[in-house]
Protein backbone atom coordinates (compact mmCIF):
# COMPACT_ATOMS: atom_id res chain seq x y z
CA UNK A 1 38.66 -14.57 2.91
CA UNK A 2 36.24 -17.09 0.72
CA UNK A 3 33.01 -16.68 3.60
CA UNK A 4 33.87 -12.87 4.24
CA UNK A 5 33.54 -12.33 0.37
CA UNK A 6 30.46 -14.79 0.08
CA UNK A 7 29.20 -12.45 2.73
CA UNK A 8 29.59 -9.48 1.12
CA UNK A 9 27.98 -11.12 -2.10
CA UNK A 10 25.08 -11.68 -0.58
CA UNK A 11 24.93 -8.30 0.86
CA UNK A 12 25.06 -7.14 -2.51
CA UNK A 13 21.97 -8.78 -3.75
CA UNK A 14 20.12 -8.34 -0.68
CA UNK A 15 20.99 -4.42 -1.02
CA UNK A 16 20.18 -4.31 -4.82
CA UNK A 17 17.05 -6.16 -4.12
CA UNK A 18 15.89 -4.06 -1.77
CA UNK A 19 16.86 -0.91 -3.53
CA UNK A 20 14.29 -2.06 -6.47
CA UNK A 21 11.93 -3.11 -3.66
CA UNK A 22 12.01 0.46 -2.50
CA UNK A 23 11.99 2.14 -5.75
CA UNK A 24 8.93 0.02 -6.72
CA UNK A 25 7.21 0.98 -3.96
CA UNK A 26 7.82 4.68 -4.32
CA UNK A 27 6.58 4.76 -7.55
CA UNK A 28 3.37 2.78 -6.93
CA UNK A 29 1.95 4.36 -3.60
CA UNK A 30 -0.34 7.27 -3.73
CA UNK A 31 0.48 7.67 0.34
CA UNK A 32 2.99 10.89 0.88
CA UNK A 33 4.44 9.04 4.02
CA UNK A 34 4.93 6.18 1.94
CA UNK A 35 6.07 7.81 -1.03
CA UNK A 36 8.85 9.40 0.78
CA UNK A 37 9.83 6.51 3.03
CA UNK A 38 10.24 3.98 0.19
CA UNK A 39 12.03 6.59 -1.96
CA UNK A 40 14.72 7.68 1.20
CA UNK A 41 15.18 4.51 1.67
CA UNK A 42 16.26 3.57 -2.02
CA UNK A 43 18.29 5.95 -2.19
CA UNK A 44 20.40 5.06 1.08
CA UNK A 45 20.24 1.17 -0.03
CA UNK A 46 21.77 1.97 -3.29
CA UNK A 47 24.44 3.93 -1.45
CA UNK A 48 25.12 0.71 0.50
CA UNK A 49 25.51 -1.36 -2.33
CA UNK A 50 27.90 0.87 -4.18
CA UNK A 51 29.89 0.78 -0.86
CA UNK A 52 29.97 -2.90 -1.17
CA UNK A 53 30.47 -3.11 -4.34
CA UNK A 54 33.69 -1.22 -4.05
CA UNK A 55 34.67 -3.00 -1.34
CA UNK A 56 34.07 -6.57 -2.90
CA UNK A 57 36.24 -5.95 -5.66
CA UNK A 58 38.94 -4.90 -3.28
CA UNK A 59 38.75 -8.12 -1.62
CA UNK A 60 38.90 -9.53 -4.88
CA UNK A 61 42.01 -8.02 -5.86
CA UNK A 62 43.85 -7.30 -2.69
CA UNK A 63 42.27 -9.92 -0.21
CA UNK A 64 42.31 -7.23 2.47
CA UNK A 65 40.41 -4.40 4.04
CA UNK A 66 41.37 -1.26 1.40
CA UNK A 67 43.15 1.20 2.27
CA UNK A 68 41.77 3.63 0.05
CA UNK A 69 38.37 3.40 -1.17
CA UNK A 70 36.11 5.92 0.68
CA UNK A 71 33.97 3.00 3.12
CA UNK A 72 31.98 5.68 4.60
CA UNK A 73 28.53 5.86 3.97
CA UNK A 74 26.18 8.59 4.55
CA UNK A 75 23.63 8.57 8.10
CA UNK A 76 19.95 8.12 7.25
CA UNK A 77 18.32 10.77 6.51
CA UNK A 78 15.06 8.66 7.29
CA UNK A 79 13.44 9.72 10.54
CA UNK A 80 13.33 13.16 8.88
CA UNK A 81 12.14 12.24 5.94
CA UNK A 82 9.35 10.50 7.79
CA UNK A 83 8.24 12.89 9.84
CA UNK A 84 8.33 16.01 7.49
CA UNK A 85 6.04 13.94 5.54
CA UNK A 86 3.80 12.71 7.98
CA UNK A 87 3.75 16.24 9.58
CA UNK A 88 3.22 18.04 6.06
CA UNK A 89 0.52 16.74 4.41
CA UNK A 90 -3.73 15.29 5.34
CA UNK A 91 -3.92 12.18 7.73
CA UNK A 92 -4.59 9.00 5.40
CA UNK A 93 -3.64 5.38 6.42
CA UNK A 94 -2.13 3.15 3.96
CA UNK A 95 -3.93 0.28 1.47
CA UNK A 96 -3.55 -3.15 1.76
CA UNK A 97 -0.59 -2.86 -0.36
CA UNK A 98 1.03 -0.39 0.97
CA UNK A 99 1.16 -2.43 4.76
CA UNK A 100 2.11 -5.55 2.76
CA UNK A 101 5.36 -3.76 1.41
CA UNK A 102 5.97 -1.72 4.96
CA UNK A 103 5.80 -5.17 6.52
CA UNK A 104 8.16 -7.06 3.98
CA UNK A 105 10.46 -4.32 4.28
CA UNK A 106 10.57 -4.48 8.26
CA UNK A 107 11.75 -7.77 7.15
CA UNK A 108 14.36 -7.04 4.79
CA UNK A 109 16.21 -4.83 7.50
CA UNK A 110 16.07 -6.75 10.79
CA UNK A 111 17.65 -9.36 8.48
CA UNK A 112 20.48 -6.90 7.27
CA UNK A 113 21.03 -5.15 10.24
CA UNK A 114 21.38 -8.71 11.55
CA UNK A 115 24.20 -9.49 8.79
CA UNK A 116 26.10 -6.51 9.07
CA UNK A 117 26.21 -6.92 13.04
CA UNK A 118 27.44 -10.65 12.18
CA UNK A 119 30.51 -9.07 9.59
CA UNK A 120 31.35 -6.27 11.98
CA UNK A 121 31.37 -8.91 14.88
CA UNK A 122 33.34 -11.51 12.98
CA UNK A 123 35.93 -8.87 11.90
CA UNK A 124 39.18 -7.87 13.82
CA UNK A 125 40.01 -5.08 11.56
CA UNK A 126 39.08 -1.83 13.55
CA UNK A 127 37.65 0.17 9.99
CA UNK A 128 35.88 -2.97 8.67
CA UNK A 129 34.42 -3.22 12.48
CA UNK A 130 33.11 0.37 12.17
CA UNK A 131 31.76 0.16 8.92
CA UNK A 132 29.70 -2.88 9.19
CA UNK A 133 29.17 -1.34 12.90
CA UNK A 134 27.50 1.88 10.87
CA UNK A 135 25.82 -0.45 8.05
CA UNK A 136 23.97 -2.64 10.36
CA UNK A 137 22.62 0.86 12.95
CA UNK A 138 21.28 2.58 9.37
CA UNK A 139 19.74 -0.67 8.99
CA UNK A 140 18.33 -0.63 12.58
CA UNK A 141 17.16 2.87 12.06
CA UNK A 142 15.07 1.87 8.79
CA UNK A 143 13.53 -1.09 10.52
CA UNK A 144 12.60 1.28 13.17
CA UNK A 145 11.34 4.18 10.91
CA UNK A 146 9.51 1.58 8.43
CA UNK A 147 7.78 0.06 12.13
CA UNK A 148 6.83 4.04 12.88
CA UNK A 149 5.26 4.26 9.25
CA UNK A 150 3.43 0.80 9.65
CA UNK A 151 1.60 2.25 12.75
CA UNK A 152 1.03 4.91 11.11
CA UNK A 153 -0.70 3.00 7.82
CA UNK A 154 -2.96 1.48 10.53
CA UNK A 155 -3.88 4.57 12.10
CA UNK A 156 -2.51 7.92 11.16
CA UNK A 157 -5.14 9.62 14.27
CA UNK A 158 -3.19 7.52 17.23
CA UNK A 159 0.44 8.07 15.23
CA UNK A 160 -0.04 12.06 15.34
CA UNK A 161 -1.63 12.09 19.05
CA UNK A 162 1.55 10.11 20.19
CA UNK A 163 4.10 11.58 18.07
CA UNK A 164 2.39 15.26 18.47
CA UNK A 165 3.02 14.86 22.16
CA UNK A 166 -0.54 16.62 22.62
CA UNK A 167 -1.54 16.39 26.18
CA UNK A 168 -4.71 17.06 28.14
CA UNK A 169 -2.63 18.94 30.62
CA UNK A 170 -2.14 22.14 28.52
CA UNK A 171 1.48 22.04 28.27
């Protein structure tokens, strides 16, 4: 129980830190893109961390997987999110800044979607399995949305011709 609740402490921090990461973010970028990225992204973090937070003091009290606190935790919403805002609004690549907090966030979720993946992998419990199963692919999904909005910082012209799916063909 003691490393499976250590784990889940950590994940705790490492979700709360990121939420305020986010949030920080969202409030200082004048990008749209990044704007609504960082603030999506909060908002699902802090999700995950009230998840965890219920299900730490479970383990606390019962030393078990619940049985009845709701573990489920939304999908991302964050490909969507992305591209209605890269879609929606005039081409403009990020600042320095902005590519220094895509980058550290790239960061921040290979590393949890590689915890999660270690909980659900270390669990035999078929609903613990799942959920850190779901936690660590919403992870994946971030890292992969915050790589799409990196490439697009650098260079918003190349992102839209390959995401656009413009061809020379006509079609």
């Amino acid at each position: 129980m003691e490393p499976r609740l250590n784990a889940l402490e950590i994940a705790l921090k490492n979700e709360m830190n990121e939420h305020n990461f986010y949030l920080k973010n969202a409030e200082r970028t004048v990008n749209p893109v990044g704007k609504a990225m960082f603030s999506q992204i909060a908002a699902e973090e802090l999700e995950h961390y009230e998840r965890l937070k219920q299900l730490a003091e479970n383990w606390k009290k019962d030393q078990k997987w619940p049985e009845t606190v709701p573990l489920k935790v939304k999908e991302t919403a964050v490909r969507s999110v992305f591209g209605k805002a890269a879609r929606g609004g005039e081409k403009r690549s990020g600042d320095a800044d902005d590519l220094a907090a895509v980058r550290k966030a790239i960061d921040f979720e290979a590393k949890g979607a590689q915890l999660y993946a270690e909980l659900r992998d270390k669990s035999t419990d078929p609903k613990e399995k799942a959920f850190f199963g779901l936690l660590s692919g919403i992870e994946q999904e971030h890292f992969a949305s915050l790589k799409d909005t990196e490439e697009y910082f650098v260079d918003p012209g190349a992102w839209y011709q390959k995401h656009e799916s413009t061809g020379l063909d006509g079609a």
